[in-house]
N, C-alpha and C. Protein backbone atom coordinates (compact mmCIF):
# COMPACT_ATOMS: atom_id res chain seq x y z
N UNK A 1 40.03 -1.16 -66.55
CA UNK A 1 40.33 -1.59 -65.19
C UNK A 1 40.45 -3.10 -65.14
N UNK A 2 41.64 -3.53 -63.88
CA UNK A 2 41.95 -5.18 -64.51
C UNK A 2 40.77 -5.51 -62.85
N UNK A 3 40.99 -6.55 -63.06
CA UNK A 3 40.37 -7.70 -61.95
C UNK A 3 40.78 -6.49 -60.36
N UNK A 4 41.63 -6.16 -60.11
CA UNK A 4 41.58 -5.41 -58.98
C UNK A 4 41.80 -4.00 -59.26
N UNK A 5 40.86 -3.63 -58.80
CA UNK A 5 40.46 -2.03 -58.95
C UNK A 5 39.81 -1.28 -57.64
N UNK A 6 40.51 -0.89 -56.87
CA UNK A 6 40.48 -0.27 -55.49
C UNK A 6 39.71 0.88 -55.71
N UNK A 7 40.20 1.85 -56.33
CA UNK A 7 39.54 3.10 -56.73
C UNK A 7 38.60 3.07 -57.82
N UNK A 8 37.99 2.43 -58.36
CA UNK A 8 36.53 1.97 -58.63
C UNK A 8 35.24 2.12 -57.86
N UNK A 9 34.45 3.30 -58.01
CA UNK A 9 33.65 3.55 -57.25
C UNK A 9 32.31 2.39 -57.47
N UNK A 10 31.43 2.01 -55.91
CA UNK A 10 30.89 0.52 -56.31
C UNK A 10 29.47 1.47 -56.79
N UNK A 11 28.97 0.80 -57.69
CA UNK A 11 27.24 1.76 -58.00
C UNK A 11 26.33 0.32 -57.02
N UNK A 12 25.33 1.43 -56.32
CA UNK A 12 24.06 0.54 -55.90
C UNK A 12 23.08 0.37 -56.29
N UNK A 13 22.78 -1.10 -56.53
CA UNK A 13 22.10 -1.44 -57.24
C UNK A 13 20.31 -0.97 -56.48
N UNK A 14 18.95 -0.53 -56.90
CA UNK A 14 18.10 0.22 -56.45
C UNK A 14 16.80 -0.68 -56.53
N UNK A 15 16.91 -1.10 -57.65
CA UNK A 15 15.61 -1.96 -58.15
C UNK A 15 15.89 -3.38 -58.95
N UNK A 16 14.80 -3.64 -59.15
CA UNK A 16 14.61 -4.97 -59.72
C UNK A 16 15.37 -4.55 -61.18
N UNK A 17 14.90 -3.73 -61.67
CA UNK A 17 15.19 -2.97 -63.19
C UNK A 17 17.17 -3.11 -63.39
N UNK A 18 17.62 -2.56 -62.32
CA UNK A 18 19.09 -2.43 -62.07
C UNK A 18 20.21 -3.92 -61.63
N UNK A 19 18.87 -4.46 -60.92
CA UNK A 19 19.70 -6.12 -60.89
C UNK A 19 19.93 -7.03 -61.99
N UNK A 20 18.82 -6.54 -62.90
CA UNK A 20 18.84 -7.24 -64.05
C UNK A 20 19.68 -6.81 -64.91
N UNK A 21 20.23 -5.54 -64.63
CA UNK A 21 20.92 -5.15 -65.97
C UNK A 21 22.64 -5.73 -65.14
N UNK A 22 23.15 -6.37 -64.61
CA UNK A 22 24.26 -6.60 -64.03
C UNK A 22 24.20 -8.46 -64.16
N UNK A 23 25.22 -8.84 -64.33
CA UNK A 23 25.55 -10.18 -64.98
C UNK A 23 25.11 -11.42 -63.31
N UNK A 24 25.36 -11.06 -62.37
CA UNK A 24 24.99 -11.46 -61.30
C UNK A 24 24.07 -12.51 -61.36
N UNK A 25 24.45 -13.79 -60.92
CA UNK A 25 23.37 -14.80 -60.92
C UNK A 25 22.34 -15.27 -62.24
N UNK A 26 22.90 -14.44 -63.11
CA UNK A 26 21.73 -14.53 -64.72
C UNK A 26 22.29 -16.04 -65.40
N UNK A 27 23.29 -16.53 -65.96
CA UNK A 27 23.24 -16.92 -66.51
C UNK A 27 23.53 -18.14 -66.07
N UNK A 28 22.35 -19.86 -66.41
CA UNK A 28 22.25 -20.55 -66.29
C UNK A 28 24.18 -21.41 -65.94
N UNK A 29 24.57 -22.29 -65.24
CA UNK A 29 23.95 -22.68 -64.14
C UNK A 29 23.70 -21.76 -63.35
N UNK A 30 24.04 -20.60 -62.61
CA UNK A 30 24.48 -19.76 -61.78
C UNK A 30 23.67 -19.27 -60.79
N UNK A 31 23.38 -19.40 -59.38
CA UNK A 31 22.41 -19.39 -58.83
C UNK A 31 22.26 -18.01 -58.00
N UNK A 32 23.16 -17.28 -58.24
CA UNK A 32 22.91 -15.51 -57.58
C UNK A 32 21.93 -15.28 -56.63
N UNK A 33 20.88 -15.26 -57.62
CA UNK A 33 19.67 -14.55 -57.58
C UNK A 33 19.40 -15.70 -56.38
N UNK A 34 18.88 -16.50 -56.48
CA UNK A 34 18.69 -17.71 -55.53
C UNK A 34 18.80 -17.08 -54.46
N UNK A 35 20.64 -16.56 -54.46
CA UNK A 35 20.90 -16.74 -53.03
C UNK A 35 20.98 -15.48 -52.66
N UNK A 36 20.35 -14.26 -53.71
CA UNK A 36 19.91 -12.84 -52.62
C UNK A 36 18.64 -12.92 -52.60
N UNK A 37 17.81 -13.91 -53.08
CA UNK A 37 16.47 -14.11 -52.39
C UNK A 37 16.55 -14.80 -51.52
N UNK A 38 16.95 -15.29 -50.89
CA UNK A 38 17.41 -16.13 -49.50
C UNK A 38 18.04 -15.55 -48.67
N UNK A 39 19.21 -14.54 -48.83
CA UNK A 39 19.54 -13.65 -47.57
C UNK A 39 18.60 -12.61 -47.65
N UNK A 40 17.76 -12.05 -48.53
CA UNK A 40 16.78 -10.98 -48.19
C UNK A 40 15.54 -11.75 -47.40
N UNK A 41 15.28 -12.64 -47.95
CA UNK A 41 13.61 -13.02 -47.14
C UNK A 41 13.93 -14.40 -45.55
N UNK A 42 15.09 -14.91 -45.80
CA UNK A 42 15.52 -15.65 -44.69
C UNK A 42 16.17 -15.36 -44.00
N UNK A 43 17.57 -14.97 -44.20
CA UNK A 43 18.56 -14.50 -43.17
C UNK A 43 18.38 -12.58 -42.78
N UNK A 44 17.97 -11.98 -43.24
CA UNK A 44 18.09 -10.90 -43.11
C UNK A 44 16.60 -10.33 -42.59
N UNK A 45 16.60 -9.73 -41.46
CA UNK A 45 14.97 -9.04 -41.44
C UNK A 45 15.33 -7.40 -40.65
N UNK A 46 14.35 -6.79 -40.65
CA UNK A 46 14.04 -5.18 -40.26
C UNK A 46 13.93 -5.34 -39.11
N UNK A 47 14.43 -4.20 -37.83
CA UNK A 47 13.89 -3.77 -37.06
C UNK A 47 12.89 -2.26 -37.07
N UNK A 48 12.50 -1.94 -36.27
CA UNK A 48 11.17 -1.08 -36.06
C UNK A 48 12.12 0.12 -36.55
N UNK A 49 13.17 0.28 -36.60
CA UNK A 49 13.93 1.72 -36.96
C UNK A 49 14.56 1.56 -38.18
N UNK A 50 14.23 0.52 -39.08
CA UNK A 50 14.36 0.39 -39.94
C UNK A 50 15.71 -0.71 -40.59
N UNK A 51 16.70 -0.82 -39.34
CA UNK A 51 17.83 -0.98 -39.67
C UNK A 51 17.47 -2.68 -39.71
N UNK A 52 18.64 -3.11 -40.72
CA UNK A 52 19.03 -4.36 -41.13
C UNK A 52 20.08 -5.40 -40.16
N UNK A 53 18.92 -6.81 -39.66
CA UNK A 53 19.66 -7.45 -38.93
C UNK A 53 19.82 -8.58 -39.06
N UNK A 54 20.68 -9.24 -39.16
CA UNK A 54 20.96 -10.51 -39.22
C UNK A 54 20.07 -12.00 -38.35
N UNK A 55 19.47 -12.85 -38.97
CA UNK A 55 18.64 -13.54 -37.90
C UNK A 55 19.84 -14.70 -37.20
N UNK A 56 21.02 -14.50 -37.85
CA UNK A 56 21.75 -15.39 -37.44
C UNK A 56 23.28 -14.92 -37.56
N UNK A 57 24.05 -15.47 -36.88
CA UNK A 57 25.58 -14.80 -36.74
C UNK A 57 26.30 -15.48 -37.93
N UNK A 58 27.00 -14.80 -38.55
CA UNK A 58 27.86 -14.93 -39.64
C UNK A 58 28.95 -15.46 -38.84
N UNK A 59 29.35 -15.37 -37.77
CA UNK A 59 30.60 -15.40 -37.00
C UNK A 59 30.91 -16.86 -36.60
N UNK A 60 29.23 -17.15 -36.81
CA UNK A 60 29.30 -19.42 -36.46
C UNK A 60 29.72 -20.25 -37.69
N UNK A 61 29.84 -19.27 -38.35
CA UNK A 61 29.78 -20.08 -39.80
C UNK A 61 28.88 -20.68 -40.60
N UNK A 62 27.55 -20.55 -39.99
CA UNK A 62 26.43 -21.28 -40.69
C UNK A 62 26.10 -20.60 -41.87
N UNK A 63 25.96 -21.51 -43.29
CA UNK A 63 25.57 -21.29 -44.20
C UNK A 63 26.64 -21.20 -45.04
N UNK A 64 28.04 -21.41 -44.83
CA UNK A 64 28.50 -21.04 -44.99
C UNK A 64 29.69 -20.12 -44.90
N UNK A 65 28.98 -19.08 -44.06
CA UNK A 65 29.76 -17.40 -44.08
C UNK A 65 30.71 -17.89 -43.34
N UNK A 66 31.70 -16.90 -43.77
CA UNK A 66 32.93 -16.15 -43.28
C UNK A 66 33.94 -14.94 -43.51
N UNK A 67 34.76 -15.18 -42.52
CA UNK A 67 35.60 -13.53 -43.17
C UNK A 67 35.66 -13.37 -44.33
N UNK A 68 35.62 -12.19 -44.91
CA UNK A 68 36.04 -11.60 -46.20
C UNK A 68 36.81 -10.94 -45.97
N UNK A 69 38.31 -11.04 -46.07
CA UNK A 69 39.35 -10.24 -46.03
C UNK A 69 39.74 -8.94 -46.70
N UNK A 70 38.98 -8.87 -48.02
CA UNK A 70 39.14 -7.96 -48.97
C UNK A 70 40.58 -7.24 -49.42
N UNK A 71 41.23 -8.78 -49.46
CA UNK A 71 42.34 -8.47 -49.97
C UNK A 71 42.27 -8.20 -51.49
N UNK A 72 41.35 -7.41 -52.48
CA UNK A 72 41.97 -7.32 -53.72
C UNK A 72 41.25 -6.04 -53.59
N UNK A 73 40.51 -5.66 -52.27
CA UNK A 73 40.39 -4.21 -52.29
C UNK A 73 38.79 -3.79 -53.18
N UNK A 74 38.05 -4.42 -53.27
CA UNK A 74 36.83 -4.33 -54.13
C UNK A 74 36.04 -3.99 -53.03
N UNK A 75 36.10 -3.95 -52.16
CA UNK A 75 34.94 -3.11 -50.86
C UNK A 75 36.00 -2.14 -50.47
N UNK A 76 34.89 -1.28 -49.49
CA UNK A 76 36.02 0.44 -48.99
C UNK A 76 36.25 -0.40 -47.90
N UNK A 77 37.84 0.20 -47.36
CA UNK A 77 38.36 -0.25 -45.97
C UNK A 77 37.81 -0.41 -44.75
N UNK A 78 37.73 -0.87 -44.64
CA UNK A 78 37.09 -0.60 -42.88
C UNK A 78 38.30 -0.81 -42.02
N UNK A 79 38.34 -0.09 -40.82
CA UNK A 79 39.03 -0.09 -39.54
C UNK A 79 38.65 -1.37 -38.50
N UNK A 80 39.99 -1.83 -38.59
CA UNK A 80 39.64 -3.22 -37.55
C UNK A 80 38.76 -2.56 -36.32
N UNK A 81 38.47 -3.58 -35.73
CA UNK A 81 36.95 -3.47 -34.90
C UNK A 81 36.13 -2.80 -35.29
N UNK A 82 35.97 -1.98 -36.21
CA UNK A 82 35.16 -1.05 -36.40
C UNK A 82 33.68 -2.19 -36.70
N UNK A 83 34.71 -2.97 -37.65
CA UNK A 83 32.66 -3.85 -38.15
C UNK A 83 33.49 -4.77 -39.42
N UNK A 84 33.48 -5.69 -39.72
CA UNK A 84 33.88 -6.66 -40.24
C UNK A 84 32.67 -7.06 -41.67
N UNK A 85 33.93 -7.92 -42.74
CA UNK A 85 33.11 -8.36 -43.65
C UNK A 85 32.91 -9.88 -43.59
N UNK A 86 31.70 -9.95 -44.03
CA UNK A 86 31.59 -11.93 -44.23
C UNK A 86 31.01 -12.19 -45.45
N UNK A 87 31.45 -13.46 -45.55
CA UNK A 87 31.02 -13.67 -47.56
C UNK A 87 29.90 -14.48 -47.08
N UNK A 88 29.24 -14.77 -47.91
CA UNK A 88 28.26 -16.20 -47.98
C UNK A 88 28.16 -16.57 -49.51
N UNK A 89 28.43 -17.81 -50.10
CA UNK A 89 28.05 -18.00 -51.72
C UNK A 89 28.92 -18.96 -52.21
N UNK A 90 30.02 -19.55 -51.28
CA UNK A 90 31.13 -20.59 -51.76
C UNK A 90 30.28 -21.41 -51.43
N UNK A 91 30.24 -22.45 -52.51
CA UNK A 91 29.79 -23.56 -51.71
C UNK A 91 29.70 -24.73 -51.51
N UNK A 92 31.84 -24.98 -51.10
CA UNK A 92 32.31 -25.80 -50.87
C UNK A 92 33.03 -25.38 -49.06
N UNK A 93 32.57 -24.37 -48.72
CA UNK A 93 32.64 -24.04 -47.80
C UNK A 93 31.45 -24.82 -46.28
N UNK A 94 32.06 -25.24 -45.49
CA UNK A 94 31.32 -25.75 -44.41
C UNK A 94 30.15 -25.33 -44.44
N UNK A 95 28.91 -25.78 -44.00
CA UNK A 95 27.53 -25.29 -43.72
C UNK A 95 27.09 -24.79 -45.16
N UNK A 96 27.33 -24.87 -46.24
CA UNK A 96 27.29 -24.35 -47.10
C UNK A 96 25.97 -25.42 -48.13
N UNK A 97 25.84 -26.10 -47.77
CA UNK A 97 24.84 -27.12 -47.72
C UNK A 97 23.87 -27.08 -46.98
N UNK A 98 23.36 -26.00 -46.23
CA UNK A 98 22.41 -25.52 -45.69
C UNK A 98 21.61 -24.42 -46.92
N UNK A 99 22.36 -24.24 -47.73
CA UNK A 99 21.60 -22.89 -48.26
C UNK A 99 20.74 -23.38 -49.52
N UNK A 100 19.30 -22.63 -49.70
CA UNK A 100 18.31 -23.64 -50.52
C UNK A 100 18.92 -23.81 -52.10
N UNK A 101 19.64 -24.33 -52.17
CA UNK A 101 20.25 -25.15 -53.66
C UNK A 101 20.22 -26.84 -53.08
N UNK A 102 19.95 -27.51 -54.22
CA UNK A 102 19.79 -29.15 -54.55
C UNK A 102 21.70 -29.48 -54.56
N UNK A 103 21.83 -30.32 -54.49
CA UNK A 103 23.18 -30.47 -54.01
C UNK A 103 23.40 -30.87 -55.86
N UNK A 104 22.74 -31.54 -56.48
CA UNK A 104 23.09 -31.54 -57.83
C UNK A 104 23.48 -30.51 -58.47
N UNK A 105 22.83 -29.29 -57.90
CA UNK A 105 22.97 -28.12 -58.48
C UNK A 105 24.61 -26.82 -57.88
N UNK A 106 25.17 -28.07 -56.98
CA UNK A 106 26.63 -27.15 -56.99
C UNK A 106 27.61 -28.10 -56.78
N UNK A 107 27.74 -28.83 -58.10
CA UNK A 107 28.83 -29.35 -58.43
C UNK A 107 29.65 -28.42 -59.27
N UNK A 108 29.44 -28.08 -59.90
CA UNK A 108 30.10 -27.55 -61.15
C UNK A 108 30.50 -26.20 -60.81
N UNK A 109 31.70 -25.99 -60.88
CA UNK A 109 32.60 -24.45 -60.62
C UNK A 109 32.21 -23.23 -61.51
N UNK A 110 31.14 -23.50 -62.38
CA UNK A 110 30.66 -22.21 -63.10
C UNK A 110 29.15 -22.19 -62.32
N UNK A 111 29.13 -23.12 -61.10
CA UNK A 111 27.93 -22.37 -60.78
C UNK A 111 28.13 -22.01 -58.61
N UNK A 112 29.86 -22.18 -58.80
CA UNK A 112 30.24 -21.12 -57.51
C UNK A 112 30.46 -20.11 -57.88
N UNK A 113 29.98 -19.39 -58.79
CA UNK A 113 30.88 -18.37 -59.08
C UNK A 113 29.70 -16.34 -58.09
N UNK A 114 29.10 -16.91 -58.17
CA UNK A 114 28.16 -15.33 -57.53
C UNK A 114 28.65 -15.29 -55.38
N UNK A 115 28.60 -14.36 -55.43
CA UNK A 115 28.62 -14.46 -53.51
C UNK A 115 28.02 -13.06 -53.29
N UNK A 116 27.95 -13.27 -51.78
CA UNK A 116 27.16 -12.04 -51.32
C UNK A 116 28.39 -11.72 -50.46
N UNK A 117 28.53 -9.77 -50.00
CA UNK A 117 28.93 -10.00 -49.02
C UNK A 117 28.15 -9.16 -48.10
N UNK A 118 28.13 -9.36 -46.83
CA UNK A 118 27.82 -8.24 -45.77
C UNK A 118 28.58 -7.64 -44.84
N UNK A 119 28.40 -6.51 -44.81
CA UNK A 119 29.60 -5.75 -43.40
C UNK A 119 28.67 -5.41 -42.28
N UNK A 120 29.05 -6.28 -41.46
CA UNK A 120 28.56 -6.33 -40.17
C UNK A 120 29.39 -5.03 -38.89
N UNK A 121 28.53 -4.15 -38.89
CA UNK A 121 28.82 -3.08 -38.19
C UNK A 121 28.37 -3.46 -36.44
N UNK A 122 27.76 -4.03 -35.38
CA UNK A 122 27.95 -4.26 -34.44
C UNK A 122 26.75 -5.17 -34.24
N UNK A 123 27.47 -6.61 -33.25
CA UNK A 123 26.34 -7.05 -32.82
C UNK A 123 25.84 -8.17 -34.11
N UNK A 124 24.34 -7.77 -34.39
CA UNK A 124 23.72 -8.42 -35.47
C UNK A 124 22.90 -7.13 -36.67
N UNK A 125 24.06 -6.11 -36.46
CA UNK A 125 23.22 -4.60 -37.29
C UNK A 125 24.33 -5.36 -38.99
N UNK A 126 23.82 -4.94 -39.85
CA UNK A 126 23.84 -5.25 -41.40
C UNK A 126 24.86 -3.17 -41.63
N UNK A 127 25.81 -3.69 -42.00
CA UNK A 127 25.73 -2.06 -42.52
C UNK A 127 25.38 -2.20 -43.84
N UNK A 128 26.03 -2.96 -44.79
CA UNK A 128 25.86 -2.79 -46.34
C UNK A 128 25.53 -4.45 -46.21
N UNK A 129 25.25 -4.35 -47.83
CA UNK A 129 24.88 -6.32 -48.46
C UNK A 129 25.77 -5.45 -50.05
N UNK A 130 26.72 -6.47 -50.47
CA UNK A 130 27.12 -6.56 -51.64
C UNK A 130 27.16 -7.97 -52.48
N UNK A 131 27.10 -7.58 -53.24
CA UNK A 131 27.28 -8.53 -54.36
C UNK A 131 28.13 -8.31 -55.54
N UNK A 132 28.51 -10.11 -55.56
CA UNK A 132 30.38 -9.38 -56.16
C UNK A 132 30.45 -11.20 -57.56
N UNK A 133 31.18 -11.07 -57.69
CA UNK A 133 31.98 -13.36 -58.94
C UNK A 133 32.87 -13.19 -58.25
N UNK A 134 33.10 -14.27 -58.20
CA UNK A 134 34.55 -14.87 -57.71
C UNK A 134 34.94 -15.24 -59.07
N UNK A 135 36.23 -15.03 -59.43
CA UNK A 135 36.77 -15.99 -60.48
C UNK A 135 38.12 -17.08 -60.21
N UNK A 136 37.37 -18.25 -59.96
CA UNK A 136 37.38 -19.31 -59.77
C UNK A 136 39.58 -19.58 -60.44
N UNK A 137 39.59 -19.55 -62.02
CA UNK A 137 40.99 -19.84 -62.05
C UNK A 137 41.63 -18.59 -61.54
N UNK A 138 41.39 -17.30 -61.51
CA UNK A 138 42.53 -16.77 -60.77
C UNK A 138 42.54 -16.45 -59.07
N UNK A 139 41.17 -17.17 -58.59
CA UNK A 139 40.92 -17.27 -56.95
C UNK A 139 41.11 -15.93 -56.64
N UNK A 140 40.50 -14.88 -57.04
CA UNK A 140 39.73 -13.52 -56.66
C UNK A 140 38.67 -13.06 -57.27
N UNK A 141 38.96 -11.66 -56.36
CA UNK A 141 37.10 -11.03 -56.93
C UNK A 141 37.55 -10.06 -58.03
N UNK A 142 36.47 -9.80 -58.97
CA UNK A 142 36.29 -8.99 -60.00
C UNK A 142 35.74 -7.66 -59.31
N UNK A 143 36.44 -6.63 -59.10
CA UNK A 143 35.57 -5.52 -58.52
C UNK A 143 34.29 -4.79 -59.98
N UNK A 144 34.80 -4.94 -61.02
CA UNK A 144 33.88 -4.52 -62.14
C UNK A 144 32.51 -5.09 -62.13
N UNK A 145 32.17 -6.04 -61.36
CA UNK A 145 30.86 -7.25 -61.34
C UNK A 145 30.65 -7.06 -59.46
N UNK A 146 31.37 -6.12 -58.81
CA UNK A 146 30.79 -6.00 -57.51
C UNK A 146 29.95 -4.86 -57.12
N UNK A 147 28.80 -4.91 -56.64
CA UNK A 147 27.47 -3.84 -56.48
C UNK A 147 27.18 -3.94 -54.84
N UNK A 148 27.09 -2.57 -54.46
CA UNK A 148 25.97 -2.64 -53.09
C UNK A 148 24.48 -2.74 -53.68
N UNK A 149 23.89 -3.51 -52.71
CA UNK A 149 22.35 -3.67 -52.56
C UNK A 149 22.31 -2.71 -52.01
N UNK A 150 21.10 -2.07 -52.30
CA UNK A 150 20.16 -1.09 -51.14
C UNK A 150 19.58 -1.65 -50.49
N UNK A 151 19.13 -0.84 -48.89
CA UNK A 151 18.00 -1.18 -48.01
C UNK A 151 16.53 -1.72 -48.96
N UNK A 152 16.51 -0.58 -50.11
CA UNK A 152 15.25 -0.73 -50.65
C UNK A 152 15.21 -2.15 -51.20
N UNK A 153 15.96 -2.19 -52.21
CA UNK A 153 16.13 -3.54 -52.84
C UNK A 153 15.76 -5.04 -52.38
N UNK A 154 16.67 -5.11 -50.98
CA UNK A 154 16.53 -6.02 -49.88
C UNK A 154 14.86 -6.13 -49.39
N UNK A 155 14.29 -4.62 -48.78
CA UNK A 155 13.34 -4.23 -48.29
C UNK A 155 11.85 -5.18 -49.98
N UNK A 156 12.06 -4.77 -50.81
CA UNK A 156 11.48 -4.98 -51.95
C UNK A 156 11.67 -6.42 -52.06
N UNK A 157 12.30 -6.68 -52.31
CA UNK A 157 12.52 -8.46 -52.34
C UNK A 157 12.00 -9.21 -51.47
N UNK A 158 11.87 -8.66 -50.04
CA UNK A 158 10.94 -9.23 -48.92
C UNK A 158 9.41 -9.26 -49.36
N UNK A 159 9.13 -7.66 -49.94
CA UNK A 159 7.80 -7.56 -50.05
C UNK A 159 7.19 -8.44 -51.02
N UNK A 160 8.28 -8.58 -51.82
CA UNK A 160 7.34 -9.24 -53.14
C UNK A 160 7.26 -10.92 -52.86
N UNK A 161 8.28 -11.27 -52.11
CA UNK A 161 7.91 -12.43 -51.56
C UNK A 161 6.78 -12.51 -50.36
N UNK A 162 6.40 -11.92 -49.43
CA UNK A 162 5.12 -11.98 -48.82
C UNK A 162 3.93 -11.70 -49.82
N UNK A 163 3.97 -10.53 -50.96
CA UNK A 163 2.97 -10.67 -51.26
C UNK A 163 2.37 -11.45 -52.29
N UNK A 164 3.82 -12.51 -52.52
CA UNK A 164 3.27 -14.05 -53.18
C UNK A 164 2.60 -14.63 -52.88
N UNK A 165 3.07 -14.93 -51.08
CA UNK A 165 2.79 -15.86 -50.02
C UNK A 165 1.32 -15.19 -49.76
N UNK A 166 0.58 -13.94 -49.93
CA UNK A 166 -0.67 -13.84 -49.47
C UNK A 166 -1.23 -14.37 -50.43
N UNK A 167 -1.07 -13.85 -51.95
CA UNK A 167 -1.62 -14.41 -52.88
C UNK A 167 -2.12 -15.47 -53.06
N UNK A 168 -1.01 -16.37 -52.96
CA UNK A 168 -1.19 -17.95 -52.96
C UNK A 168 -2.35 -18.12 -51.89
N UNK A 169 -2.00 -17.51 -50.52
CA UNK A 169 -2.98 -18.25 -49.65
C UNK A 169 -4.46 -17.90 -49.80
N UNK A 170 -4.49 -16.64 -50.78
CA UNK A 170 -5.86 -15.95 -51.05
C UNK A 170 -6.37 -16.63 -51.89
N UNK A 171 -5.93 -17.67 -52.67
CA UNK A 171 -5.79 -18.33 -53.96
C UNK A 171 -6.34 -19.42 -53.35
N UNK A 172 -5.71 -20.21 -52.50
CA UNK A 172 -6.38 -21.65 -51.82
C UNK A 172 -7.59 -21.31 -51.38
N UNK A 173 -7.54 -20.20 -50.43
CA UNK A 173 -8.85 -19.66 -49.59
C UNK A 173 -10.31 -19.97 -50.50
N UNK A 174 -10.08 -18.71 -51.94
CA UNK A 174 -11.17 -18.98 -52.51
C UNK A 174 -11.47 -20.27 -53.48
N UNK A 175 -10.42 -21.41 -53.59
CA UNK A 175 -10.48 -22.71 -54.51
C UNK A 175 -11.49 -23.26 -53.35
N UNK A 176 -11.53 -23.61 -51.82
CA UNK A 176 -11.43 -24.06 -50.82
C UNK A 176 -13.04 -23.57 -50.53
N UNK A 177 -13.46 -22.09 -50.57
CA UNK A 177 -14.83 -21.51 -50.58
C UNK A 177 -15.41 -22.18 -51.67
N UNK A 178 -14.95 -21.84 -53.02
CA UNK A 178 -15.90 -22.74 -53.95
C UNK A 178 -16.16 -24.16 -53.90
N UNK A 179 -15.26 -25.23 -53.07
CA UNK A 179 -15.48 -26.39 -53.15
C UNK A 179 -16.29 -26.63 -52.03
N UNK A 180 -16.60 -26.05 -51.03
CA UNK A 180 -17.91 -26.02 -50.44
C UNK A 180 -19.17 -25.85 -50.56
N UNK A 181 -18.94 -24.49 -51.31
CA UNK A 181 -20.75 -24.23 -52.09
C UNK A 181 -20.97 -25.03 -53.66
């Protein structure tokens, strides 16, 4: 299959185990991973029914995002109005200097190369999160290197970042008890 492959079914990625085995954000400069730990634990949070919402509109452009046209066909169609795609991960793109990378760290065109996308089904509801390379000299996407995230995945990536954040603070707590007694 070449660079565009429509009928390429996308596999979702489930676990930590499955992200790793996909080229995505791995190899030095390349900041991927970075930046689906940043739309999972910053931009993205749960409501009580479980569903996935955006804490902020893709539609302002912040961070970045914008349309994803999916002109090479690497996501399934969607029906205008139905619910739209937005990229986030260029980042020479406006607002794109908001997202937690050191500005030293995206000069270099082998380290634009990872993006996310999301299809925004109504409002601020998340239907899918994908992850896809851009390749830079022929200015499209590789559908062979594009994956849906799961709820879980997303959901998991949150957790393991809070239960850093308790850690750590359980960690000061008792440095903080012993330097009293």
């Amino acid at each position: 299959m070449g660079i565009h492959s429509p009928s390429r079914r996308i596999r979702t990625l489930k676990s930590a185990r499955d992200l790793s085995g996909v080229t995505f954000g791995h190899k030095f400069p390349r900041r991927g991973l970075k930046l689906l730990h940043w739309l999972a634990n910053e931009w993205i949070m749960f409501d009580n029914e479980g569903k996935m919402l955006a804490k902020t509109d893709p539609r302002t452009g912040g961070f970045g995002f914008h349309i994803f046209h999916n002109k090479e066909q690497i996501l399934p169609p969607i029906l205008r109005g139905q619910s739209c795609y937005f990229e986030v991960g260029n980042l020479h793109k406006v607002g794109s200097d908001n997202l937690p990378f050191r500005q030293a760290d995206t000069r270099s065109n082998k380290k634009n190369i990872d993006r996310i996308i999301v299809r925004m089904v109504s409002g601020d509801v998340i239907g899918e999160v994908y992850i896809t390379e851009h390749t830079p000299h022929q200015n499209s996407f590789c559908s062979e290197s594009t994956y849906r995230i799961s709820r879980g995945l997303i959901l998991t990536t949150c957790c393991i970042n809070s239960i850093l954040v308790v850690l750590r603070l359980s960690e000061e707590s008792l440095w903080r008890r012993k330097q009293l007694h």
